[in-house]
Structure formats: structure tokens, C-alpha cells
Protein backbone atom coordinates (compact mmCIF):
# COMPACT_ATOMS: atom_id res chain seq x y z
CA UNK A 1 104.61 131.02 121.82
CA UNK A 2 107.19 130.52 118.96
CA UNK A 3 106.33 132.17 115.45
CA UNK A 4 106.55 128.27 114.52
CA UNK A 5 103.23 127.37 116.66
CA UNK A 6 101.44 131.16 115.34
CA UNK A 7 101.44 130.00 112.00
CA UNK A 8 100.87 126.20 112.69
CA UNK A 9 97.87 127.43 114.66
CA UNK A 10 96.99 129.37 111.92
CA UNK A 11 96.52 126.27 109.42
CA UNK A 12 94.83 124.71 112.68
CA UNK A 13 91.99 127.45 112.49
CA UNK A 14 91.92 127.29 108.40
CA UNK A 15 91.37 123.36 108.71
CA UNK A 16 88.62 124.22 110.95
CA UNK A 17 86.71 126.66 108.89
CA UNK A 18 87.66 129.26 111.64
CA UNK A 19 88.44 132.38 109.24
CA UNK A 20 88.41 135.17 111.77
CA UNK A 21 90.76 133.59 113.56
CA UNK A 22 92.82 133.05 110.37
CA UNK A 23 92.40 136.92 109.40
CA UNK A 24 93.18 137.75 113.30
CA UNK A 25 96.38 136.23 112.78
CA UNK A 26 96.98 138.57 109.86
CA UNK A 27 98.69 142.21 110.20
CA UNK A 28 96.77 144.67 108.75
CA UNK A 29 98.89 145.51 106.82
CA UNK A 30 99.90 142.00 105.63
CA UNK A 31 101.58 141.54 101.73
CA UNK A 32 99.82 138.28 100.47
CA UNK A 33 100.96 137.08 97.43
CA UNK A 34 100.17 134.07 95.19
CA UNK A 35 101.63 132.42 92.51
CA UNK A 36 101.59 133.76 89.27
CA UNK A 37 99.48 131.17 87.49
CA UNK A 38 97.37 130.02 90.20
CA UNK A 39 93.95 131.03 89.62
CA UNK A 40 93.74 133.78 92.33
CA UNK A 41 97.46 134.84 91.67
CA UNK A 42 98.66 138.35 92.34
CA UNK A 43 99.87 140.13 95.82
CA UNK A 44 96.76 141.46 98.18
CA UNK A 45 97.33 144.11 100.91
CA UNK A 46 95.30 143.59 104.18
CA UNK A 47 92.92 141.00 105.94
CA UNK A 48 89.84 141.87 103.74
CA UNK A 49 91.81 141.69 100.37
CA UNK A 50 92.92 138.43 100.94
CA UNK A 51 89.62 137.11 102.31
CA UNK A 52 87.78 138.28 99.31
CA UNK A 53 90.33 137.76 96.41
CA UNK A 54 91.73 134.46 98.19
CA UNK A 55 89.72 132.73 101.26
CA UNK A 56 86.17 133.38 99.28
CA UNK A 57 87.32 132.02 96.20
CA UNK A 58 88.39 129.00 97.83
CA UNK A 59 85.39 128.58 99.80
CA UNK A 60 82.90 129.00 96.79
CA UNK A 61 84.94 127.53 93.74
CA UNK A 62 86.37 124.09 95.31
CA UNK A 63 84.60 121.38 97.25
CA UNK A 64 86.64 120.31 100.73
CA UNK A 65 89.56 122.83 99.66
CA UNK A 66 92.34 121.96 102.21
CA UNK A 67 96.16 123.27 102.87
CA UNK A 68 97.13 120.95 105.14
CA UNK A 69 101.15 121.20 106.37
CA UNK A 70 103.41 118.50 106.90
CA UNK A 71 106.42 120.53 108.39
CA UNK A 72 106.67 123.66 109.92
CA UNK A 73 110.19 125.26 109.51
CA UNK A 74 110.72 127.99 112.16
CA UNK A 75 113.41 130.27 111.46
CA UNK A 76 112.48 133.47 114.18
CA UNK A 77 110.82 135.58 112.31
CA UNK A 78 110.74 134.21 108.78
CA UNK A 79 108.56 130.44 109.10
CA UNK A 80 108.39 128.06 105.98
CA UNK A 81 105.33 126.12 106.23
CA UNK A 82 105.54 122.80 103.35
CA UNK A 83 102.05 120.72 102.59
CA UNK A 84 100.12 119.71 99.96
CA UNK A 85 96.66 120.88 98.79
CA UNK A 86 93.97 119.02 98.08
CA UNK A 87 89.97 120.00 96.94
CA UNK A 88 87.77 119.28 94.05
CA UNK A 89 87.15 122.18 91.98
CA UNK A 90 83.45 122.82 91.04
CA UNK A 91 83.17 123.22 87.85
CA UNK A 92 85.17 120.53 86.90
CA UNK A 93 84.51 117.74 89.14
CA UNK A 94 88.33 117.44 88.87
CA UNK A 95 90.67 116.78 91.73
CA UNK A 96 94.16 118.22 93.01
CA UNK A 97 96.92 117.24 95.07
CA UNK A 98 99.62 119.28 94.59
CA UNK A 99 102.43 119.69 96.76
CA UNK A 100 103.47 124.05 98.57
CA UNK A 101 105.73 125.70 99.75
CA UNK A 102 104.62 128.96 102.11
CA UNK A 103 107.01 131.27 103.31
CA UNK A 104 105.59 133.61 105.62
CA UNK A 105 106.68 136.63 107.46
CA UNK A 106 106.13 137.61 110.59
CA UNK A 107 106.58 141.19 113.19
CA UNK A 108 105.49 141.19 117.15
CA UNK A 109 103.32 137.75 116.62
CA UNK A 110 101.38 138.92 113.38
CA UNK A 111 101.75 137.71 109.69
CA UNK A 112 103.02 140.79 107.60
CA UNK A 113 103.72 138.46 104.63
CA UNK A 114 103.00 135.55 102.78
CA UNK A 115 104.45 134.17 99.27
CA UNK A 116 102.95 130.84 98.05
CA UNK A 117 105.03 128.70 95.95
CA UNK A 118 103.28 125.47 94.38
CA UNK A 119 103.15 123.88 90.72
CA UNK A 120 100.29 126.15 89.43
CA UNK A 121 100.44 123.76 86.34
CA UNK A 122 98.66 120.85 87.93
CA UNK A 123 96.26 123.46 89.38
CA UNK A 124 95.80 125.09 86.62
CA UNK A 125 95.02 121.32 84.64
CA UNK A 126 92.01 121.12 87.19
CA UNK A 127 90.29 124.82 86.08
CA UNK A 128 89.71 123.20 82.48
């Protein structure tokens, strides 16, 4: 198994609701970072950090919250994973589709980082 189909099977598991598996495919040690200016922005350390500053936000604050890729760049041990998001934040009622960028980092078949890049202005237009 390439690092490629680790971290497409990763998105696999997200679209199915299947956190563990998600976190599983997480080192422990794992550098998560998002955007500055997206709502849960700043860099977590470890599974549990990003499940309860990230994955519970999502699963609480947005109705049918989805990061679905359309490529999967596989470059060894650096994979580029490019998508859009999509949900309904609560809230709000209001609706995103916003185009991302994910480059993720990976050491003997676990993620040890993760960097999101997306427009965090048309996010941010759905918060309000």
C-alpha cells in the first residue's frame, strides 16, 4: 500500500463517519495544523487534540460537513490531497463550498503532519 491509497483511505473512513479509523491513521505524535483564519485554526499535537479542537467541532457546528478529494498527489512520503468542502454551518443556515489544498506528511505508513490550505474568507463569510 502506497502513502497515496493511506491517505485516500483516510478521507474514505472520514466520508463514512468512521473517526477511529481516521485517528488510527494518525501518528501520535502527528503536527495538525489549520489555516489561520479558519474557525478552528492553529497547529494541534496528537490524535485527541485534533479530534477535540478539529473533528468535534466539525461534527457539532456544521450540518453534512464533508472534505471530499478530487486528486490525490502521491509524492513518497509527502501526499497532496486537493477537494473541496462542503456543509451547512448551524448557526447560520449558510452554506460553503470552498475549494483545499492538504498537504500531509507521512513516516512508516502513519500521518505525522498535516497543513490545510483553503480560502478561509468564504468560510469565514458562512460563521456570520
Amino acid at each position: 500500500m502506497t502513502n497515496g491509497d493511506i491517505i485516500r483511505g483516510l478521507y474514505e473512513a472520514f466520508g463514512r463517519g468512521d473517526v477511529p479509523a481516521v485517528l488510527g491513521a494518525l501518528d501520535e505524535h502527528i503536527e495538525w495544523t489549520e489555516a489561520e483564519g479558519f474557525p478552528y485554526g492553529g497547529t494541534f499535537i496528537g490524535p485527541q487534540s485534533v479530534l477535540e479542537n478539529v473533528f468535534m467541532k466539525l461534527g457539532t457546528e456544521w450540518e453534512n460537513w464533508s472534505a471530499e478529494p478530487s486528486k490525490i498527489v502521491d509524492g513518497g512520503d509527502e501526499v497532496v490531497a486537493l477537494g473541496t468542502y462542503t456543509g451547512k454551518y448551524l448557526a447560520t443556515g449558510k452554506s460553503i463550498s470552498v475549494p483545499y489544498a492538504h498537504a500531509w506528511t507521512l513516516r512508516d505508513g502513519k500521518a505525522i503532519r498535516f497543513q490545510q490550505y483553503t480560502d478561509t474568507a468564504v468560510v469565514a463569510e458562512s460563521l456570520v
